[in-house]
PDB file of N, CA and C in Angstrom:
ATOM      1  N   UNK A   1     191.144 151.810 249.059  1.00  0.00           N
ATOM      2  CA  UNK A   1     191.479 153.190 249.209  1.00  0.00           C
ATOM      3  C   UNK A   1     190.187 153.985 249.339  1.00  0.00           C
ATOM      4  N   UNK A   2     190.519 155.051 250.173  1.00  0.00           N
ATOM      5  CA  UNK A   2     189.084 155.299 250.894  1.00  0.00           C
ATOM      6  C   UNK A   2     188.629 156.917 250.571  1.00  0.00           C
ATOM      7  N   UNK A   3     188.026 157.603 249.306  1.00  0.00           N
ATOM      8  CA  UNK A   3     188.207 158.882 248.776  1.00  0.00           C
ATOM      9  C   UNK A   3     186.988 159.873 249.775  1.00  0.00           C
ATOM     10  N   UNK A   4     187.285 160.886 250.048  1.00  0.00           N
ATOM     11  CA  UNK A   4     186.741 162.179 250.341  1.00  0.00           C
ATOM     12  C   UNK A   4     185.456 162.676 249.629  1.00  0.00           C
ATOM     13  N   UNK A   5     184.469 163.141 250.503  1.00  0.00           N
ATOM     14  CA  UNK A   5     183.709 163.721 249.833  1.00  0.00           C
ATOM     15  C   UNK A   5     183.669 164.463 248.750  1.00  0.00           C
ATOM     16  N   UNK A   6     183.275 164.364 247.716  1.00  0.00           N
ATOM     17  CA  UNK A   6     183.811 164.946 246.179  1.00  0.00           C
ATOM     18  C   UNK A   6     184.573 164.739 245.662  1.00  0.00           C
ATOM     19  N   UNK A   7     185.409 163.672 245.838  1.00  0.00           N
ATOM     20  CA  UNK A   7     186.794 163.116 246.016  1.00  0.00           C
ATOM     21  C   UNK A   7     186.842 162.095 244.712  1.00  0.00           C
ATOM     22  N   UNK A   8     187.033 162.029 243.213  1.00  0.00           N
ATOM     23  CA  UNK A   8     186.215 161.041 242.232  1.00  0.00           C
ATOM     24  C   UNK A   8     188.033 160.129 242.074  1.00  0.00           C
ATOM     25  N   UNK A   9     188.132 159.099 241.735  1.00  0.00           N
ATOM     26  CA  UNK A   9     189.577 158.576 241.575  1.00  0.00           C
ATOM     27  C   UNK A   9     189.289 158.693 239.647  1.00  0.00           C
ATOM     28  N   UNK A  10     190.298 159.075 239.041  1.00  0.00           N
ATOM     29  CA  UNK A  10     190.243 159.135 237.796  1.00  0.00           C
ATOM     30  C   UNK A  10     191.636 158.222 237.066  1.00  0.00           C
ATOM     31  N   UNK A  11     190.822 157.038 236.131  1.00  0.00           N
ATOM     32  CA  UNK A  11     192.049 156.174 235.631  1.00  0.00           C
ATOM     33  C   UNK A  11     192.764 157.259 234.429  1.00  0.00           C
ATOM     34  N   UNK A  12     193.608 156.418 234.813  1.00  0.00           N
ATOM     35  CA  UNK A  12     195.113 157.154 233.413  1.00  0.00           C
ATOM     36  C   UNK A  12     194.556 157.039 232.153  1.00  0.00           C
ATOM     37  N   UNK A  13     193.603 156.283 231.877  1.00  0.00           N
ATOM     38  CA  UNK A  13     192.929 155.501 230.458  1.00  0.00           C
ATOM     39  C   UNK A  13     191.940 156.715 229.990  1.00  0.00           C
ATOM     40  N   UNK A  14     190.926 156.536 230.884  1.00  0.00           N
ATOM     41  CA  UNK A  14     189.921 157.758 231.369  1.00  0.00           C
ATOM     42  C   UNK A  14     190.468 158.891 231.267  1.00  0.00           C
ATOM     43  N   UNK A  15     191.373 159.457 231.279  1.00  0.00           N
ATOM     44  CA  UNK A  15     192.077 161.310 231.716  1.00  0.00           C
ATOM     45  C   UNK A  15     192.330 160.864 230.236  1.00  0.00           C
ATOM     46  N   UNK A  16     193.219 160.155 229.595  1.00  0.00           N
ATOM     47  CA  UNK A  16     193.436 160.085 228.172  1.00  0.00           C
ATOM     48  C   UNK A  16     192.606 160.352 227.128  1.00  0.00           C
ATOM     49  N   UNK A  17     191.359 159.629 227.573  1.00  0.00           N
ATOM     50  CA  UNK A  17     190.185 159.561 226.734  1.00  0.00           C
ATOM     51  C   UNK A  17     189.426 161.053 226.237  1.00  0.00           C
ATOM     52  N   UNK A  18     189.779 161.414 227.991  1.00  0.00           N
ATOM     53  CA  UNK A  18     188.794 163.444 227.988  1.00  0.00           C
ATOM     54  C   UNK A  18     189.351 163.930 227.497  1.00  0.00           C
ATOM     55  N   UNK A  19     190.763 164.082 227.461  1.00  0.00           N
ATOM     56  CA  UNK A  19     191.690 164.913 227.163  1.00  0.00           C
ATOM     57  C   UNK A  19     191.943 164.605 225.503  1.00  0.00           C
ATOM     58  N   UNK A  20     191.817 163.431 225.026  1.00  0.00           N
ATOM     59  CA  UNK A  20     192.365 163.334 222.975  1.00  0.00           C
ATOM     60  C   UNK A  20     190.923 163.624 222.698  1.00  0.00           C
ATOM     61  N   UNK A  21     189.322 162.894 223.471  1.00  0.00           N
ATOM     62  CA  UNK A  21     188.255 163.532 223.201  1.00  0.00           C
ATOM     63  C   UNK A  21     187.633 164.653 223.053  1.00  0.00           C
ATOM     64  N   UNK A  22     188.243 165.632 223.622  1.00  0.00           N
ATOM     65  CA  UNK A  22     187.502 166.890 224.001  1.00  0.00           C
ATOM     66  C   UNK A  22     187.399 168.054 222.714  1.00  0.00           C
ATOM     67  N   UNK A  23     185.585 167.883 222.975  1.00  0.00           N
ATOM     68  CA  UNK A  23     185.272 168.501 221.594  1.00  0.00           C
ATOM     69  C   UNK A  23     185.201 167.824 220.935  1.00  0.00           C
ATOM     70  N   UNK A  24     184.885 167.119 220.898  1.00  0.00           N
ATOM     71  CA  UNK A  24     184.381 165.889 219.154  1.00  0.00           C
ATOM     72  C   UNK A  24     182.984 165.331 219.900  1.00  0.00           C
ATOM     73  N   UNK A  25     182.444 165.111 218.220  1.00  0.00           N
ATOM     74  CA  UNK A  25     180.951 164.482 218.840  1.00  0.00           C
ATOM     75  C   UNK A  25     181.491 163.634 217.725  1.00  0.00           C
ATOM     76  N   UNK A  26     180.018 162.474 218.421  1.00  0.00           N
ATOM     77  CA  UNK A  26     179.792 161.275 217.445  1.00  0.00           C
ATOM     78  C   UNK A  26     178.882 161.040 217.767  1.00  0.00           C
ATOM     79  N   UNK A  27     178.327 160.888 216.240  1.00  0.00           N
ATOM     80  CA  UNK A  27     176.501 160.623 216.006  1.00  0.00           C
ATOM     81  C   UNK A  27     176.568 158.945 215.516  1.00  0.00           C
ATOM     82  N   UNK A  28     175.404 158.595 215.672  1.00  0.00           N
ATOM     83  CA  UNK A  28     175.113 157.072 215.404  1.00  0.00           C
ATOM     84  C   UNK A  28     173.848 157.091 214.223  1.00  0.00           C
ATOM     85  N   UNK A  29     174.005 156.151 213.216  1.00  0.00           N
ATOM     86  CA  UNK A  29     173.089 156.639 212.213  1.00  0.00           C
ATOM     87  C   UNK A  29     173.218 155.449 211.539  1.00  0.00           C
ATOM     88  N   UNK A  30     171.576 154.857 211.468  1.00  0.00           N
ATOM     89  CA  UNK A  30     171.332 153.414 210.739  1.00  0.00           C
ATOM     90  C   UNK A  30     171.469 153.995 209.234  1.00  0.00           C
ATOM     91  N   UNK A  31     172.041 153.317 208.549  1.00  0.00           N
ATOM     92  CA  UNK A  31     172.574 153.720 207.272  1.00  0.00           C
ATOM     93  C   UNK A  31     171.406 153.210 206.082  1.00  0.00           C
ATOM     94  N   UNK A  32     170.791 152.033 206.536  1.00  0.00           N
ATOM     95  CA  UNK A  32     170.050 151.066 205.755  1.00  0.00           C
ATOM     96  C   UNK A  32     168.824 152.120 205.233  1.00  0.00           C
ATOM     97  N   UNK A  33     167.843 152.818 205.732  1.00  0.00           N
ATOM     98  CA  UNK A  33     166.988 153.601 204.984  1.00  0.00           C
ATOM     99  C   UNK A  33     167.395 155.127 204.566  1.00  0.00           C
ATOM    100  N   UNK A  34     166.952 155.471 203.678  1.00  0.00           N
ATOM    101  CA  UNK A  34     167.399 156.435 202.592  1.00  0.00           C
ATOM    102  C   UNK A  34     167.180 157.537 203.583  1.00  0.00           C
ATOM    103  N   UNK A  35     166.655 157.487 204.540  1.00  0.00           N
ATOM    104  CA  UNK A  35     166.854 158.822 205.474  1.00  0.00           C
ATOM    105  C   UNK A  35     168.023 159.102 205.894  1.00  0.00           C
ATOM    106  N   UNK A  36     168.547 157.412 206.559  1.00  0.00           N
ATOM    107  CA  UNK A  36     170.613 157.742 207.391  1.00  0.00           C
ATOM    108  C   UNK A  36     170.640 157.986 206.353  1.00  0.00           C
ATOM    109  N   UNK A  37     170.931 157.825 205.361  1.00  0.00           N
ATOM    110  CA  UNK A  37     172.583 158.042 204.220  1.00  0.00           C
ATOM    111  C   UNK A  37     172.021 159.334 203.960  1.00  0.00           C
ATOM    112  N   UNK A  38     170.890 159.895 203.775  1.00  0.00           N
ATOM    113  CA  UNK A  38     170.939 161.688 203.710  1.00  0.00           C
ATOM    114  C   UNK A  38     171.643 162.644 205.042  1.00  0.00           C
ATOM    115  N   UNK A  39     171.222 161.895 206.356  1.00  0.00           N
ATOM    116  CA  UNK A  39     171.585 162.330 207.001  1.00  0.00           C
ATOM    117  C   UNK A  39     172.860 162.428 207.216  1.00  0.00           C
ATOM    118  N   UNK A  40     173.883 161.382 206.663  1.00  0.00           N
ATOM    119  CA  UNK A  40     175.129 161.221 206.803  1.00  0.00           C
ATOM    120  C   UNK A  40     175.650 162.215 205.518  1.00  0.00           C
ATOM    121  N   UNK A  41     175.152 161.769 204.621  1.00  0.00           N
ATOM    122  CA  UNK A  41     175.854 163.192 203.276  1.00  0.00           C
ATOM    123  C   UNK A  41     175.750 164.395 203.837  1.00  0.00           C
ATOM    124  N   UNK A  42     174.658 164.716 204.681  1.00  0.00           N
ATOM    125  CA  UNK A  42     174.219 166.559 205.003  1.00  0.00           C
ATOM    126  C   UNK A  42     175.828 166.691 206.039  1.00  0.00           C
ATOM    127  N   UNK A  43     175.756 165.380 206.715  1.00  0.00           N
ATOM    128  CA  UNK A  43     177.344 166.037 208.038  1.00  0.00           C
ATOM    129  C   UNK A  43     178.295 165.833 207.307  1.00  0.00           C
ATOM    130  N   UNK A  44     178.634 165.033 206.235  1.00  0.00           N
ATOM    131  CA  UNK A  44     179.833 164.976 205.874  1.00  0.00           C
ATOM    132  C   UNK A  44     180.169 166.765 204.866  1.00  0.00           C
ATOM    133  N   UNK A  45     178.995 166.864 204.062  1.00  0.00           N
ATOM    134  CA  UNK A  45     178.939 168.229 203.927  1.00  0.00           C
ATOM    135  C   UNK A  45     179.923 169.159 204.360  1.00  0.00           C
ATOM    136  N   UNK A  46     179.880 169.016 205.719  1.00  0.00           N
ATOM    137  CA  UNK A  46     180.493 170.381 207.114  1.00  0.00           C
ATOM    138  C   UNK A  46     181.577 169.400 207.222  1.00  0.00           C
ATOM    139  N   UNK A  47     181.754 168.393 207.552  1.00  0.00           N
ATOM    140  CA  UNK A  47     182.960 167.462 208.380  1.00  0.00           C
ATOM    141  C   UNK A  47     184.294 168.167 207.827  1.00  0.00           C
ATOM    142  N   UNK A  48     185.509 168.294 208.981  1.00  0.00           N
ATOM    143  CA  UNK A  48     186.326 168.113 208.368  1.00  0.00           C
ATOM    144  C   UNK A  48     186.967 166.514 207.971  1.00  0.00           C
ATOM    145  N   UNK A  49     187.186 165.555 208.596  1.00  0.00           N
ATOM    146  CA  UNK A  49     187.330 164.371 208.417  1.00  0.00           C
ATOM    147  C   UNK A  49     186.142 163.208 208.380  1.00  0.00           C
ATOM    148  N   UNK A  50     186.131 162.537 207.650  1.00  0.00           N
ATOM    149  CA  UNK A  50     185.378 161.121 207.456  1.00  0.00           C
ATOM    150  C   UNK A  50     186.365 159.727 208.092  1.00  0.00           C
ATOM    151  N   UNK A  51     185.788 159.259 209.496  1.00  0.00           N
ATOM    152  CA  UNK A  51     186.330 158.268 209.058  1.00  0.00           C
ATOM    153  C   UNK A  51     185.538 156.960 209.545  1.00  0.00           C
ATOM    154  N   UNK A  52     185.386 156.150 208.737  1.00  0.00           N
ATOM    155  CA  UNK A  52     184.730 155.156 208.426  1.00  0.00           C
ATOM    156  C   UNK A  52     185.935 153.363 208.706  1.00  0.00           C
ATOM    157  N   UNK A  53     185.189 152.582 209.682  1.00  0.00           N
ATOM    158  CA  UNK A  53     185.227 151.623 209.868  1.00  0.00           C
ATOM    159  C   UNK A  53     185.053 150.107 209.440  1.00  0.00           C
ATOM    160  N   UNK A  54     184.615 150.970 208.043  1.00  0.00           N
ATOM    161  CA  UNK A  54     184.426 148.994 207.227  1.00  0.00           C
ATOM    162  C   UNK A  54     184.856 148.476 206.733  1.00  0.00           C
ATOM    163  N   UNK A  55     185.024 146.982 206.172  1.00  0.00           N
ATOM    164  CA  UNK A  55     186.071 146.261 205.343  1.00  0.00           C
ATOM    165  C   UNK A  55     185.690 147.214 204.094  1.00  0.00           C
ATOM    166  N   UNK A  56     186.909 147.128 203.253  1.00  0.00           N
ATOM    167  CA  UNK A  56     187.000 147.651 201.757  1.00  0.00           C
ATOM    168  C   UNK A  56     185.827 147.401 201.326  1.00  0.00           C
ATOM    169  N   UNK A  57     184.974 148.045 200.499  1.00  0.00           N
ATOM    170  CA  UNK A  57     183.808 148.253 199.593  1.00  0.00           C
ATOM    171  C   UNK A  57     182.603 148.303 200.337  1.00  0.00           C
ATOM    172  N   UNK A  58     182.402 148.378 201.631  1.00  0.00           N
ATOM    173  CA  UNK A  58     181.314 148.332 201.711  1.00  0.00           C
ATOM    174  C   UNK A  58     180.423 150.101 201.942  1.00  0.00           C
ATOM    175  N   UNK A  59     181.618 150.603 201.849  1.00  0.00           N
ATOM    176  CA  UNK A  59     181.539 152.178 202.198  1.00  0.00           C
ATOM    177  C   UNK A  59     181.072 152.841 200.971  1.00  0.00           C
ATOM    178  N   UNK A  60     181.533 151.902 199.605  1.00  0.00           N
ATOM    179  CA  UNK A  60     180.681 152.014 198.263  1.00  0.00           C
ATOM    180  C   UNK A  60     179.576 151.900 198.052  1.00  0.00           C
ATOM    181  N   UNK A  61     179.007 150.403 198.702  1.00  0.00           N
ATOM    182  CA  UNK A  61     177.768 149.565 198.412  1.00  0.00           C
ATOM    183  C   UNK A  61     176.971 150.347 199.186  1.00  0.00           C
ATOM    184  N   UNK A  62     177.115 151.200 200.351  1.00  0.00           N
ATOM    185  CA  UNK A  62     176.072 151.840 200.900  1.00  0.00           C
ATOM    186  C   UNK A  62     176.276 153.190 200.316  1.00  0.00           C
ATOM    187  N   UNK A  63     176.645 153.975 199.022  1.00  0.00           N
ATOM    188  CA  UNK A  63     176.698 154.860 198.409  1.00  0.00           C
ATOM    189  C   UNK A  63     177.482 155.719 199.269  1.00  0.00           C
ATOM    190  N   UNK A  64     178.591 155.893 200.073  1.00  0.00           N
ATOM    191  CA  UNK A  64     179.455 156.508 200.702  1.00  0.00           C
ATOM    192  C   UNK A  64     180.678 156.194 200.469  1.00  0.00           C
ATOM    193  N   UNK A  65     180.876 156.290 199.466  1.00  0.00           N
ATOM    194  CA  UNK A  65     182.282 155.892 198.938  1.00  0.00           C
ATOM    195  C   UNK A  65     182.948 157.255 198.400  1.00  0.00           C
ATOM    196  N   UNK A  66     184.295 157.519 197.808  1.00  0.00           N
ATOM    197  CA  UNK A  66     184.635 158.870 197.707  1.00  0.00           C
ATOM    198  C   UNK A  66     184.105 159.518 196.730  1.00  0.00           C
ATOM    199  N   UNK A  67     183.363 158.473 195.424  1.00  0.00           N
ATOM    200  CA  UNK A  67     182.680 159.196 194.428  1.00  0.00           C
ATOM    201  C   UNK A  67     181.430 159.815 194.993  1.00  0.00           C
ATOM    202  N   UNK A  68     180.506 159.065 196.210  1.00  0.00           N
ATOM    203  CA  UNK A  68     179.279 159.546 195.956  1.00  0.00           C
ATOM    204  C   UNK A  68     179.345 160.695 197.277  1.00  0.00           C
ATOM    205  N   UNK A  69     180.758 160.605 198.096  1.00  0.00           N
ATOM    206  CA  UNK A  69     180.494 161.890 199.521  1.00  0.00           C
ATOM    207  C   UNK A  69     180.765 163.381 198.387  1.00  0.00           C
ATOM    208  N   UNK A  70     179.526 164.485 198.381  1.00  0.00           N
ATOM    209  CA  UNK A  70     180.316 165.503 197.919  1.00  0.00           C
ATOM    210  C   UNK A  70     180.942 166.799 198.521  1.00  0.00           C
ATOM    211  N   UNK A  71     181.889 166.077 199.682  1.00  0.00           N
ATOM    212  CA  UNK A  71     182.758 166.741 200.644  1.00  0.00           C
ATOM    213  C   UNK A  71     183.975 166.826 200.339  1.00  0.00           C
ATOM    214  N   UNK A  72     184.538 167.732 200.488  1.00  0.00           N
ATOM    215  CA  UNK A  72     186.401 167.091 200.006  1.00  0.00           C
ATOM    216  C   UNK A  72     186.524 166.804 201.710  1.00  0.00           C
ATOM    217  N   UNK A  73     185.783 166.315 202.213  1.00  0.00           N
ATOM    218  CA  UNK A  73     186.701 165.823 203.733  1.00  0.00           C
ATOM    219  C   UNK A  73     187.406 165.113 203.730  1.00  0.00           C
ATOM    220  N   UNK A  74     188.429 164.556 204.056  1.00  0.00           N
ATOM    221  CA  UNK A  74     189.764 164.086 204.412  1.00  0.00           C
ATOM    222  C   UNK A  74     189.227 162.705 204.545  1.00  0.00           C
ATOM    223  N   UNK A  75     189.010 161.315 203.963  1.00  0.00           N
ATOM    224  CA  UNK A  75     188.742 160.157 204.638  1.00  0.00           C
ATOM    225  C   UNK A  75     189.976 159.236 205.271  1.00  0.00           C
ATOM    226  N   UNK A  76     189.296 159.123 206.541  1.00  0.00           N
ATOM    227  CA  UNK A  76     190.666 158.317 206.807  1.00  0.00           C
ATOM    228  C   UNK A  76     189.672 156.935 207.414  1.00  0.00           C
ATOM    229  N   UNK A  77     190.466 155.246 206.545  1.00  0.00           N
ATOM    230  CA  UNK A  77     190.470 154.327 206.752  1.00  0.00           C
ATOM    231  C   UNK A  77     191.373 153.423 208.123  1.00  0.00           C
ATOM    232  N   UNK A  78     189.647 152.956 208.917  1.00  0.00           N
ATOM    233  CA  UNK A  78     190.169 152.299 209.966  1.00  0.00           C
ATOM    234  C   UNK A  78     189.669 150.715 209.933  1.00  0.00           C
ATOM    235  N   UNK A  79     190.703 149.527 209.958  1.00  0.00           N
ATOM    236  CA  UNK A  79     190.653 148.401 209.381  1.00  0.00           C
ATOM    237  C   UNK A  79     190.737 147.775 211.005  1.00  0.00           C
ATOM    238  N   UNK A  80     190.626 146.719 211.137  1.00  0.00           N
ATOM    239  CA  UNK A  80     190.862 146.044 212.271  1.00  0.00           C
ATOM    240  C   UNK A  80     191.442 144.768 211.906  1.00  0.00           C
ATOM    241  N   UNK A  81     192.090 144.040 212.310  1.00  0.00           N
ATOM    242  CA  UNK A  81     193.082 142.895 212.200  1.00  0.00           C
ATOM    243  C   UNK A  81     192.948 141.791 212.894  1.00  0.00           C
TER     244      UNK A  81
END
């Protein structure tokens, strides 16, 4: 299929993505030196939601667990199977 100058083909996946994305950022942040995990307490600070990707406890062991965030942000747990 043969598109027009300025002409971009946009997947159904892609239009989904802009459209539930739009307006959200995401930062990337090595957690291991005492600089990330400040940097991550200062955003969770402002955040309205936390949500974090690791097996159970490890969100503790790197001092980001619900005792040590002092945000009331909303954490929501994402597990993979």
């Amino acid at each position: 299929m043969s598109t027009g100058p300025g002409v971009a083909l946009v997947t159904a996946s892609r239009l989904a993505h802009d459209l539930l994305n739009r307006g959200k950022r995401a930062v990337v942040v090595d957690l291991r030196p005492e600089r990330g995990l400040e940097t991550v307490l200062r955003l969770v600070e402002h955040a309205d939601v936390l949500i974090e990707g690791f097996r159970p406890g490890v969100t503790e062991r790197l001092s980001l667990g619900p005792q040590e965030c002092p945000s009331p942000a909303i954490r929501s747990l994402c597990t993979g199977g």
